[in-house]
Protein backbone atom coordinates (compact mmCIF):
# COMPACT_ATOMS: atom_id res chain seq x y z
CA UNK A 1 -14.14 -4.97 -17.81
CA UNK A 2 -16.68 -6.03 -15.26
CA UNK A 3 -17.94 -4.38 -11.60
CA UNK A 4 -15.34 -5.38 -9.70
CA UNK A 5 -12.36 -4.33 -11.88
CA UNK A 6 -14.16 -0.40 -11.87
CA UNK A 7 -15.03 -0.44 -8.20
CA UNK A 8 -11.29 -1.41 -7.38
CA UNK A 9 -8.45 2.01 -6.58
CA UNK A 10 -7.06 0.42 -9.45
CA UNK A 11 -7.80 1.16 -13.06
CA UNK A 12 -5.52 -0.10 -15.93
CA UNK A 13 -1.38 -0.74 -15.23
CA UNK A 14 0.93 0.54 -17.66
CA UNK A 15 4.11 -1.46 -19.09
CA UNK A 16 6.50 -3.09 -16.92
CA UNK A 17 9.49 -1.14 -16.72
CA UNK A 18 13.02 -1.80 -15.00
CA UNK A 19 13.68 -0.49 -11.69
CA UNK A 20 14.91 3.51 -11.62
CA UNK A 21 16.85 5.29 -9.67
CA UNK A 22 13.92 6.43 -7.69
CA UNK A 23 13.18 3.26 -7.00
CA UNK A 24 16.16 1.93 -5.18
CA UNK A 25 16.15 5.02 -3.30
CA UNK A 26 12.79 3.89 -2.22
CA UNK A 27 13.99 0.76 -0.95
CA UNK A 28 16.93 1.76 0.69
CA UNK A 29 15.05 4.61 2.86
CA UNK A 30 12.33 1.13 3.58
CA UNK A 31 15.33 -0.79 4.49
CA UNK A 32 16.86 1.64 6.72
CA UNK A 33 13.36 2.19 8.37
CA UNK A 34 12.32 -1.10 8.96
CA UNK A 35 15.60 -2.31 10.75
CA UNK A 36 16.55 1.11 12.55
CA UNK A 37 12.87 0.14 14.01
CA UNK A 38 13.87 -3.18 14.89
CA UNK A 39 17.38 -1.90 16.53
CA UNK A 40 15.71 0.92 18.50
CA UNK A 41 13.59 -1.48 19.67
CA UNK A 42 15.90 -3.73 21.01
CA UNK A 43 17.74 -0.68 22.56
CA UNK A 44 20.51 -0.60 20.22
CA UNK A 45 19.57 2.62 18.43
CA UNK A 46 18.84 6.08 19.94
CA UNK A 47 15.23 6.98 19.13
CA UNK A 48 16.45 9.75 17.02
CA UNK A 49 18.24 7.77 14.60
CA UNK A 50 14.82 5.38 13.84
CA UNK A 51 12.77 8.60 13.62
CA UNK A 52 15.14 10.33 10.95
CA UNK A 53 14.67 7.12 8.95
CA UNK A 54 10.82 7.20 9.69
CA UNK A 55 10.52 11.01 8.27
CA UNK A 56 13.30 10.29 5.56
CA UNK A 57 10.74 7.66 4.48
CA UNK A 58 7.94 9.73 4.75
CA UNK A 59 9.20 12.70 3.30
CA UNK A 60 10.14 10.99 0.05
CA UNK A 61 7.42 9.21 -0.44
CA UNK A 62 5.08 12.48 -0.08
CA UNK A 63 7.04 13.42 -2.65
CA UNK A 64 6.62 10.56 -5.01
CA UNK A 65 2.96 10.71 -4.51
CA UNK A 66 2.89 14.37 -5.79
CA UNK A 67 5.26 13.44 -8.77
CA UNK A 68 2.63 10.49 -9.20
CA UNK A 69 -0.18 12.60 -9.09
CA UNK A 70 0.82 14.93 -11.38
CA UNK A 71 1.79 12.34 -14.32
CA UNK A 72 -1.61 10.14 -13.49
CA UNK A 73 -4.06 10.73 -16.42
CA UNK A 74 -7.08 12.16 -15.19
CA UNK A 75 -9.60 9.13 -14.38
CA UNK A 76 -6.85 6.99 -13.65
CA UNK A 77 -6.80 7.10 -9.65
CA UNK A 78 -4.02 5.51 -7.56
CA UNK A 79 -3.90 2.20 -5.82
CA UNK A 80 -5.22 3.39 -2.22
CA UNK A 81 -5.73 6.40 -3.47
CA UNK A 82 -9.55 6.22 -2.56
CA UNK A 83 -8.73 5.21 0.80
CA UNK A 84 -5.95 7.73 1.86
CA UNK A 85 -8.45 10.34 1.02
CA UNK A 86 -10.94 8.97 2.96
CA UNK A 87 -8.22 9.07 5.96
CA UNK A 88 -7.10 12.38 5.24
CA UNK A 89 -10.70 13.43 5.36
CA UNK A 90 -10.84 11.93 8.25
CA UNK A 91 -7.90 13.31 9.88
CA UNK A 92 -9.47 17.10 9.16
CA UNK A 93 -12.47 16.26 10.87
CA UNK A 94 -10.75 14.78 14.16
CA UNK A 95 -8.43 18.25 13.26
CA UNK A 96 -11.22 20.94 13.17
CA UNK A 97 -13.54 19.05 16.54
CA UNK A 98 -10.26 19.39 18.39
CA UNK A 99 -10.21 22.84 18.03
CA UNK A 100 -13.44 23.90 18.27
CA UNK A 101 -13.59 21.72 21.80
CA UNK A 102 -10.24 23.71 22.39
CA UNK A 103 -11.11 26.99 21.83
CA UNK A 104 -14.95 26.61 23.68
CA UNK A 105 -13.49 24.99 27.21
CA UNK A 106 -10.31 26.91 27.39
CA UNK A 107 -10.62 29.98 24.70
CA UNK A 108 -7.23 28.95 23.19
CA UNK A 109 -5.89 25.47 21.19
CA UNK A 110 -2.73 22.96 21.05
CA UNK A 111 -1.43 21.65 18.51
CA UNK A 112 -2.01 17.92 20.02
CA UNK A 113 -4.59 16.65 17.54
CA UNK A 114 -2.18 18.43 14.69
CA UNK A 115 0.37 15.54 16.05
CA UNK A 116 -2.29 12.73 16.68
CA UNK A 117 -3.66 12.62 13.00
CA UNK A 118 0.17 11.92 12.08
CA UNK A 119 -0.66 8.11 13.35
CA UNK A 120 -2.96 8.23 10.55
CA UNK A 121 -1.33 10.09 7.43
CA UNK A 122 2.34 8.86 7.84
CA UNK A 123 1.49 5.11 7.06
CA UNK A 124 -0.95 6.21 4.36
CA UNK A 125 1.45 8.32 2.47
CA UNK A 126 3.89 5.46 2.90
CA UNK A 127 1.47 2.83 2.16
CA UNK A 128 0.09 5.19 -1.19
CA UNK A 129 3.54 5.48 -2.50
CA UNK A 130 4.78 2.30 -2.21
CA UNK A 131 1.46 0.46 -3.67
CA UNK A 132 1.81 2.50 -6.35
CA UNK A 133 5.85 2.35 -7.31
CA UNK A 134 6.09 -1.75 -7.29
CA UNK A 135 5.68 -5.15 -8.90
CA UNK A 136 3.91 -7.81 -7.06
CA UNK A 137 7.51 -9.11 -7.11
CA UNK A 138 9.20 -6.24 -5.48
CA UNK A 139 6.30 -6.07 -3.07
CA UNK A 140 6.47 -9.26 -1.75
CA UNK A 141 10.30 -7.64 -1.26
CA UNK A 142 9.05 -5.23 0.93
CA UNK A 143 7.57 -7.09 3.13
CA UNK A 144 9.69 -9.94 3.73
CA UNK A 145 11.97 -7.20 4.70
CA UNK A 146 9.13 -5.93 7.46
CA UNK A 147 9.56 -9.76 8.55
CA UNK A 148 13.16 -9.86 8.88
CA UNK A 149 12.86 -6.84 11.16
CA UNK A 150 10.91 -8.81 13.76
CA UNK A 151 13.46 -11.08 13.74
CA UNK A 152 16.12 -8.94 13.92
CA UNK A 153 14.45 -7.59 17.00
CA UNK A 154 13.70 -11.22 18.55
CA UNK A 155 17.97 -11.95 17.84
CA UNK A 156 19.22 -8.59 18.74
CA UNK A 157 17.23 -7.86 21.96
CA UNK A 158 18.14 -10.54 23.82
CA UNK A 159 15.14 -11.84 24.58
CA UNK A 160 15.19 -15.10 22.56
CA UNK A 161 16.33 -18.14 24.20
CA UNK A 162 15.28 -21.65 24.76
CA UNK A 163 14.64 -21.39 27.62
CA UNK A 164 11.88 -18.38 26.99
CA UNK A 165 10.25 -20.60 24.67
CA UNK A 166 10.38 -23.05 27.71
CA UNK A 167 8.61 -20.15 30.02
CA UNK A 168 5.73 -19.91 27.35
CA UNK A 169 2.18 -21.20 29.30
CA UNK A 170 -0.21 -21.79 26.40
CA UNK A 171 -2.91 -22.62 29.30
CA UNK A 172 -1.61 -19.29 31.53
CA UNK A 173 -1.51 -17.24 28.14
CA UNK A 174 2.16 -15.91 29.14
CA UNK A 175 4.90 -15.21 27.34
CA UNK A 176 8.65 -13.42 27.83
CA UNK A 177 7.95 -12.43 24.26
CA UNK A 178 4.94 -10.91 24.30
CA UNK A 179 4.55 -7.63 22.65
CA UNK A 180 2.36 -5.49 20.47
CA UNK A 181 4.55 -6.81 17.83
CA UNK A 182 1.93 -9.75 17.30
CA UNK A 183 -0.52 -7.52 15.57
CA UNK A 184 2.04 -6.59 13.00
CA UNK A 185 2.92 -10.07 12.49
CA UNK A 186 -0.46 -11.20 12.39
CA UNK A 187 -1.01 -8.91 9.57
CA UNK A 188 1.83 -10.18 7.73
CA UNK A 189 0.75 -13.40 8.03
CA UNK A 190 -2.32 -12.78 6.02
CA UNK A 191 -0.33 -11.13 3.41
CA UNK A 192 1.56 -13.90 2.73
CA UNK A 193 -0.96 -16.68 2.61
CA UNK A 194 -2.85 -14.50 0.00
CA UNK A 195 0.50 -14.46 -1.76
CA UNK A 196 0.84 -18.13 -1.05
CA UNK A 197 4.33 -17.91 0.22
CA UNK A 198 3.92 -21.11 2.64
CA UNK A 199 7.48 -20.88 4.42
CA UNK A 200 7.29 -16.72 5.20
CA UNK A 201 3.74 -17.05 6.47
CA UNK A 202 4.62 -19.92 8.29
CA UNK A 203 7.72 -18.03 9.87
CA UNK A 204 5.38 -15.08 10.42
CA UNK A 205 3.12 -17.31 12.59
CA UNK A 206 5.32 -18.28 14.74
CA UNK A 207 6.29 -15.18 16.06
CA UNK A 208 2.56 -14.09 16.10
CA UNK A 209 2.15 -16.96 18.36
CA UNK A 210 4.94 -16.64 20.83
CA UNK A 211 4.48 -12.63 20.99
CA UNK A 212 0.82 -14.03 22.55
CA UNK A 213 -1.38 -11.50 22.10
CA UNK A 214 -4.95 -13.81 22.45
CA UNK A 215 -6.64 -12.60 19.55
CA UNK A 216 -3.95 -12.45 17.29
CA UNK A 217 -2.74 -15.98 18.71
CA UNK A 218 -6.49 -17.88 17.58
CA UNK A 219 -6.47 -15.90 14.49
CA UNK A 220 -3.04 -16.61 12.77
CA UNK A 221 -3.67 -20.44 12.64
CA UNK A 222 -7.40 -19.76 11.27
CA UNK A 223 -5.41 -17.43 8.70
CA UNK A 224 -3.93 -21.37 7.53
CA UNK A 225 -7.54 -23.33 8.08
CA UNK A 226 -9.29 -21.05 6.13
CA UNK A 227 -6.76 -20.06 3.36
CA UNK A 228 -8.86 -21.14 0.62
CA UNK A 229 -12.01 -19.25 1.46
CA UNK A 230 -9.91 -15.98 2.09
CA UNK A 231 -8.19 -15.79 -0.55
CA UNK A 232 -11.20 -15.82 -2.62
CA UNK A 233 -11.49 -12.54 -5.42
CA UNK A 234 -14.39 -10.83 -3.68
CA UNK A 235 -15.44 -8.28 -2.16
CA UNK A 236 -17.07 -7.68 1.42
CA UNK A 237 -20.78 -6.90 0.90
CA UNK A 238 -22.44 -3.74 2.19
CA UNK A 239 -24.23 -5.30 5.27
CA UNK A 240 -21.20 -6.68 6.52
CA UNK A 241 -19.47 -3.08 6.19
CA UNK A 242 -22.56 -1.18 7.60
CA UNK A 243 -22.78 -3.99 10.95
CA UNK A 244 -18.64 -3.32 11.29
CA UNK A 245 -18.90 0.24 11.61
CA UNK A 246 -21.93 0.19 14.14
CA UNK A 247 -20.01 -2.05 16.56
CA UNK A 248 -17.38 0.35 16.70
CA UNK A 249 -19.35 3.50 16.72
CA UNK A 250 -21.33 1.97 19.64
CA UNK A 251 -18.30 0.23 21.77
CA UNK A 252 -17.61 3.59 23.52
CA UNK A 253 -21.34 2.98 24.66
CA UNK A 254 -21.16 -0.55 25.70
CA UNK A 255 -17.83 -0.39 27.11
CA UNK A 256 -18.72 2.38 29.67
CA UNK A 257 -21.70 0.11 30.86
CA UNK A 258 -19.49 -3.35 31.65
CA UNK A 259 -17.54 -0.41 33.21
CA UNK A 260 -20.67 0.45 35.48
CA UNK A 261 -20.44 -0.32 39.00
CA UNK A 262 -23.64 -2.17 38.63
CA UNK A 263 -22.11 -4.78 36.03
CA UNK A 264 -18.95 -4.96 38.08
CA UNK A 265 -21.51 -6.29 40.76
CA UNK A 266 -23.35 -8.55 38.45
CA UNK A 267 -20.14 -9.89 37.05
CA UNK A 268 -18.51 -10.81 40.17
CA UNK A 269 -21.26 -12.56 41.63
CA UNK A 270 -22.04 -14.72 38.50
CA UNK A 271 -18.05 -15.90 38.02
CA UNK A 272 -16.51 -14.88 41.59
CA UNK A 273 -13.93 -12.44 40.59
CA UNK A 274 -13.87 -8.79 39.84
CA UNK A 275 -14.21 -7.57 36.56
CA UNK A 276 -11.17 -5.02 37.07
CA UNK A 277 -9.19 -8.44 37.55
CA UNK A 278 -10.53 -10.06 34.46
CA UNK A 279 -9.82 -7.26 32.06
CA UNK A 280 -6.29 -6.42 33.47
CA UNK A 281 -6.93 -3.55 35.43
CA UNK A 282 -8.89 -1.08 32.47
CA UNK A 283 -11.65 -0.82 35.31
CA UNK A 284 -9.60 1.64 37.41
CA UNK A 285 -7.71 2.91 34.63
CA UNK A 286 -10.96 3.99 32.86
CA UNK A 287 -11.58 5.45 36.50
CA UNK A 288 -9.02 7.26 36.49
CA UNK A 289 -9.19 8.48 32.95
CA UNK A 290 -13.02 10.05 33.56
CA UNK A 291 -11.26 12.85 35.48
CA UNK A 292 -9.16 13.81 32.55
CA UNK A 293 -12.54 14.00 30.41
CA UNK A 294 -12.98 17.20 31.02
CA UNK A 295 -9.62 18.72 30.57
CA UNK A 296 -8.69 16.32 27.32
CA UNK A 297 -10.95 17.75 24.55
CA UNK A 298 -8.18 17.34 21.79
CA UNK A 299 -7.33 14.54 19.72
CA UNK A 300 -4.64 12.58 21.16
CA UNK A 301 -4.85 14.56 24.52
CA UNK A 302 -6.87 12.30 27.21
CA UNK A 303 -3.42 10.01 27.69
CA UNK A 304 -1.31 12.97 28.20
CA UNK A 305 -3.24 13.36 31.18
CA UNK A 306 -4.04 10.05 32.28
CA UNK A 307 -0.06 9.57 32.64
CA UNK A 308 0.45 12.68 34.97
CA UNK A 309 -3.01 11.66 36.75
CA UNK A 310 -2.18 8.06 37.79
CA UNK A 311 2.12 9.12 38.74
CA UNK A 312 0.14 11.57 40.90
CA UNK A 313 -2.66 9.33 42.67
CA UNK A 314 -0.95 5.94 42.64
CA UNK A 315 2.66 6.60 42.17
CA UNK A 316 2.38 3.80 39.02
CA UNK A 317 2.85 3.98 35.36
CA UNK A 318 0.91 0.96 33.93
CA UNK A 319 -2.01 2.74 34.61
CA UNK A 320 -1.30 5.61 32.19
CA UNK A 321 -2.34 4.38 29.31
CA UNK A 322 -6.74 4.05 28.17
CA UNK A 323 -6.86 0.50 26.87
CA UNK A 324 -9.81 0.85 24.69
CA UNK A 325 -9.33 3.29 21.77
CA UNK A 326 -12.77 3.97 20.28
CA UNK A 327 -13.83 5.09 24.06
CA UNK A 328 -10.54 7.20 24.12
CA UNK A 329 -11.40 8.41 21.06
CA UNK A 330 -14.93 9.44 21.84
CA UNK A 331 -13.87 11.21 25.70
CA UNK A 332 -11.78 13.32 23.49
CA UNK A 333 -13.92 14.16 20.44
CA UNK A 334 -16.90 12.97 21.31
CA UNK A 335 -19.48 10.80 18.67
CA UNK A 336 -18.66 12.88 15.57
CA UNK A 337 -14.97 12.00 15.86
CA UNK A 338 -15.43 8.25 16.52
CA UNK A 339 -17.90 8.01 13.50
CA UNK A 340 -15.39 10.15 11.20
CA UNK A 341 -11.82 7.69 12.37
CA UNK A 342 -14.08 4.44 12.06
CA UNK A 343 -15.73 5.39 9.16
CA UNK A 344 -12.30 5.96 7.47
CA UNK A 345 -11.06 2.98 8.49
CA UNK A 346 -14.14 0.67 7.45
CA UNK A 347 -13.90 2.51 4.11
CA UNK A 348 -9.96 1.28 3.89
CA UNK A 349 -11.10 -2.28 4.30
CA UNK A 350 -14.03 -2.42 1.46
CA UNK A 351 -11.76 -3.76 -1.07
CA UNK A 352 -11.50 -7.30 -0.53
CA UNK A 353 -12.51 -10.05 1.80
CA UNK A 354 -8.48 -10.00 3.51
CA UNK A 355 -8.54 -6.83 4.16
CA UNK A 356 -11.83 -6.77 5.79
CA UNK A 357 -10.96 -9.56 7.67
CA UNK A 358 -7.58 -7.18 8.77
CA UNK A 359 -10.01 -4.29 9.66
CA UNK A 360 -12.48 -6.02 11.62
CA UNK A 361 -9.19 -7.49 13.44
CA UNK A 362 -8.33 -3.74 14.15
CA UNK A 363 -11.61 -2.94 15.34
CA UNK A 364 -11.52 -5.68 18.20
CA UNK A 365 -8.32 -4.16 18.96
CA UNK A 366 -9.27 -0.74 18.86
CA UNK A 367 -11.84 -1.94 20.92
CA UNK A 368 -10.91 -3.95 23.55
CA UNK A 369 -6.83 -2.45 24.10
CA UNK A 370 -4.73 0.39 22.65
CA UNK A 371 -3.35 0.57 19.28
CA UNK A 372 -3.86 4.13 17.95
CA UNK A 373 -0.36 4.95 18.82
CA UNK A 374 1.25 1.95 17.60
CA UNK A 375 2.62 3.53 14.21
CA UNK A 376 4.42 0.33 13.11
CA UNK A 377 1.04 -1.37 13.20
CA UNK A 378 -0.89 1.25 10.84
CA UNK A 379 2.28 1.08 8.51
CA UNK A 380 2.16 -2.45 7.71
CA UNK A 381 -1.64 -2.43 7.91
CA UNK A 382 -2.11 0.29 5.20
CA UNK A 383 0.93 -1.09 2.67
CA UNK A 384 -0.70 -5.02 3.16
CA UNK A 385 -4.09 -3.45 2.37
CA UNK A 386 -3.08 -1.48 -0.76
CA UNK A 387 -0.43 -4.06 -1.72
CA UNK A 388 -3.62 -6.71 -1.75
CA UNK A 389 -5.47 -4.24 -3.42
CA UNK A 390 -2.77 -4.45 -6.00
CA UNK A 391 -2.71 -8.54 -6.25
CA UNK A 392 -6.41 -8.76 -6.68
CA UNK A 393 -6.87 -5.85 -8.85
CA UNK A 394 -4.29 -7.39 -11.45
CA UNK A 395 -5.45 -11.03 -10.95
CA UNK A 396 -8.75 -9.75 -12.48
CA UNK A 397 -6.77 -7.78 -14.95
CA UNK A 398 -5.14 -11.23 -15.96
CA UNK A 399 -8.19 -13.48 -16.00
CA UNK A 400 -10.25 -10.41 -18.22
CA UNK A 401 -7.37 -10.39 -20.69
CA UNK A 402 -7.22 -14.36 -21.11
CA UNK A 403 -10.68 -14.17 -21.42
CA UNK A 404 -9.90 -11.49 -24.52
CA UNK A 405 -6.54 -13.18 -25.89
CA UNK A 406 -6.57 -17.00 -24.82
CA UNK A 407 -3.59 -17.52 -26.47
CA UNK A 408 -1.68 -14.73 -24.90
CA UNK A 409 0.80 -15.20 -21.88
CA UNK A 410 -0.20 -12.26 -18.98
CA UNK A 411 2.66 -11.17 -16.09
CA UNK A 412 0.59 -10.21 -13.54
CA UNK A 413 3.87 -10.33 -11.08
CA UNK A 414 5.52 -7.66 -13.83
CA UNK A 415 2.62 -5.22 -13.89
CA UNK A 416 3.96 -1.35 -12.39
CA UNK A 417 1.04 0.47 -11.61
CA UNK A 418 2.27 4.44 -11.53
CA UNK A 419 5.69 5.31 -11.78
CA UNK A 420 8.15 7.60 -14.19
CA UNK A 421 8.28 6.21 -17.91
């Protein structure tokens, strides 16, 4: 068995074995998820009935993973496994630097960055359980289902017309559709041209590009141009990790200086227009957000007050919001807590080239807008990562047992990894 097979979260699978009742319990708590989401959404659905669904999820598949952990032979680690310790770890970190901030500015704590970190463990325990609980067959399942849930939405919400597609400006970069919903497609269309499924991914592209989010716009059709190099079997290389992680750890850095008044001047002399109007207004809202520094020294706690700061000052509410996460993330917890999220989150993406290509997409994100809060995204980040994980892992586990038994047939699509016997 060679390097790559022992660095994967993947060891050996066991036998295939048909679905139990666990397992369609599974699905049907996914189902009812995934399109409660959609329906709430759409404002069909209270929020309360697509949140019992989301902890229903959750709280099964914590515990499956525990039922999983206990039957795993020891050396035998789980698919994602690695990486959702790696999160939790990360998690306690953000955790314990809340409340030691806490506790020093105002000699007492919240349990805000106890709430925060759930943006972070939810879609890892989902992601962890499923990964480990499915066939390549029954994953691709899964996610065809977190497809039909965006176009559930697009039907159900009233939005979709011909006459919206009409009102799409390619040139203007507008769109009636456009939503945060084009990262989660965007992600979704990497999954399934690694999977090679040329109709969903092509379905899954469209919507990426009419939701018209810019970066996820370019990148779903270079997800199509360069199929063949992505889906190559290997693995992103330590330099290209390491220069990842120092863009994000220092974007906090270089965002606060294009923030300066002194680039603001620079910038608007060079191109004639302000650099509050180029970047959509984050100029004042970061303004506005450096008098909440002081009073936000929690995880999750600087947009709490940015809300009730800009309702007070302006009266507004799309100011209430920090568009760039890694600089959020640092005014709350400061350089330790940036290095401890990103560092997390590069380690979730060392497995193969998609999924580095997925994280580095995150990073710009994380960077440049707001996406820490977006739980959908994180869900059907984590689950495509580990799912891809899963492909990879057994297409080496296919190609080292022709290599052993030529003559042997392999079902790599059949292979369980975890599970009850």
């Amino acid at each position: 068995m060679n390097q790559a097979i022992a660095e994967s979260e993947m060891e050996s699978p066991p036998q295939a074995r048909p679905m139990l009742l666990a397992d369609y319990v599974q699905l049907a708590l996914f189902f009812a998820y995934a399109f409660s989401y959609a329906f709430y959404m759409a404002g069909i659905l209270p929020g309360s009935a697509y949140y019992a669904c989301l902890y229903g999820l959750v709280a099964f598949a914590a515990v499956r993973v525990a039922g999983l952990m206990l039957k795993s032979r020891p050396g035998s680690p789980l698919v994602f496994g690695r990486s959702t310790l790696a999160l939790a770890a990360a998690s306690g970190v953000l955790v314990v630097v809340s409340l030691i901030n806490e506790l020093i500015v105002s000699g007492d704590f919240t349990f805000t960055s106890f709430g925060a970190v759930g943006f972070i463990l939810v879609p890892a325990t989902i992601a962890l359980c499923i990964a480990n609980t499915v066939s390549l067959r029954l994953a691709d399942v899964y996610m065809t289902i977190l497809l039909a849930r965006y176009v559930v939405y697009f039907l159900f919400s009233g939005e979709f017309s011909l006459a919206a597609l009409r009102a799409i400006s390619w040139s203007a970069s507008s769109s009636p559709f456009e939503s945060s919903f084009s990262h989660d497609m965007l992600v979704l269309v990497m999954y399934f041209v690694v999977r090679q499924k040329a109709v969903r991914s092509g379905v899954s592209a469209f919507f990426t590009m009419i939701a018209l989010k810019r970066a996820a716009f370019v990148a779903a059709p270079l997800f199509f141009v360069f199929r063949r190099w992505i889906r190559k079997n290997v693995q992103p290389s330590k330099g290209a990790l390491g220069t990842l992680l120092a863009v994000g750890i220092a974007s906090p850095f270089i965002v606060q200086s294009t923030y300066s008044t002194e680039f603001s001047r620079l910038f608007y002399n060079y191109f004639g227009v302000t650099f509050d109007d180029f970047t959509s207004g984050r100029v004042s809202i970061y303004r506005l957000a450096v008098h909440c520094a002081d009073s936000s020294q929690a995880f999750g706690s600087l947009n709490q007050c940015l809300g009730a700061t800009a309702m007070r000052v302006s009266g507004t509410s799309w100011n209430s919001l920090l568009h760039n996460d890694t600089l959020r993330v640092y005014m709350e917890v400061g350089i330790l807590g940036v290095a401890a999220y990103l560092c997390a989150l590069v380690f979730v993406g060392r497995t193969n080239r998609p999924a580095f290509i997925l994280m580095s997409y995150t990073f710009f994100v994380l960077i440049t807008s707001r996406l820490i809060t977006h739980m959908s995204y994180w869900i059907v980040l984590f689950i495509v990562i580990a799912l891809l994980d899963l492909h990879y892992s057994m297409a080496r586990l296919v190609a080292t047992s022709e290599d052993d038994h030529p003559t042997e047939g392999s079902g790599a699509d059949q292979a369980v990894i975890g599970g009850a016997k």
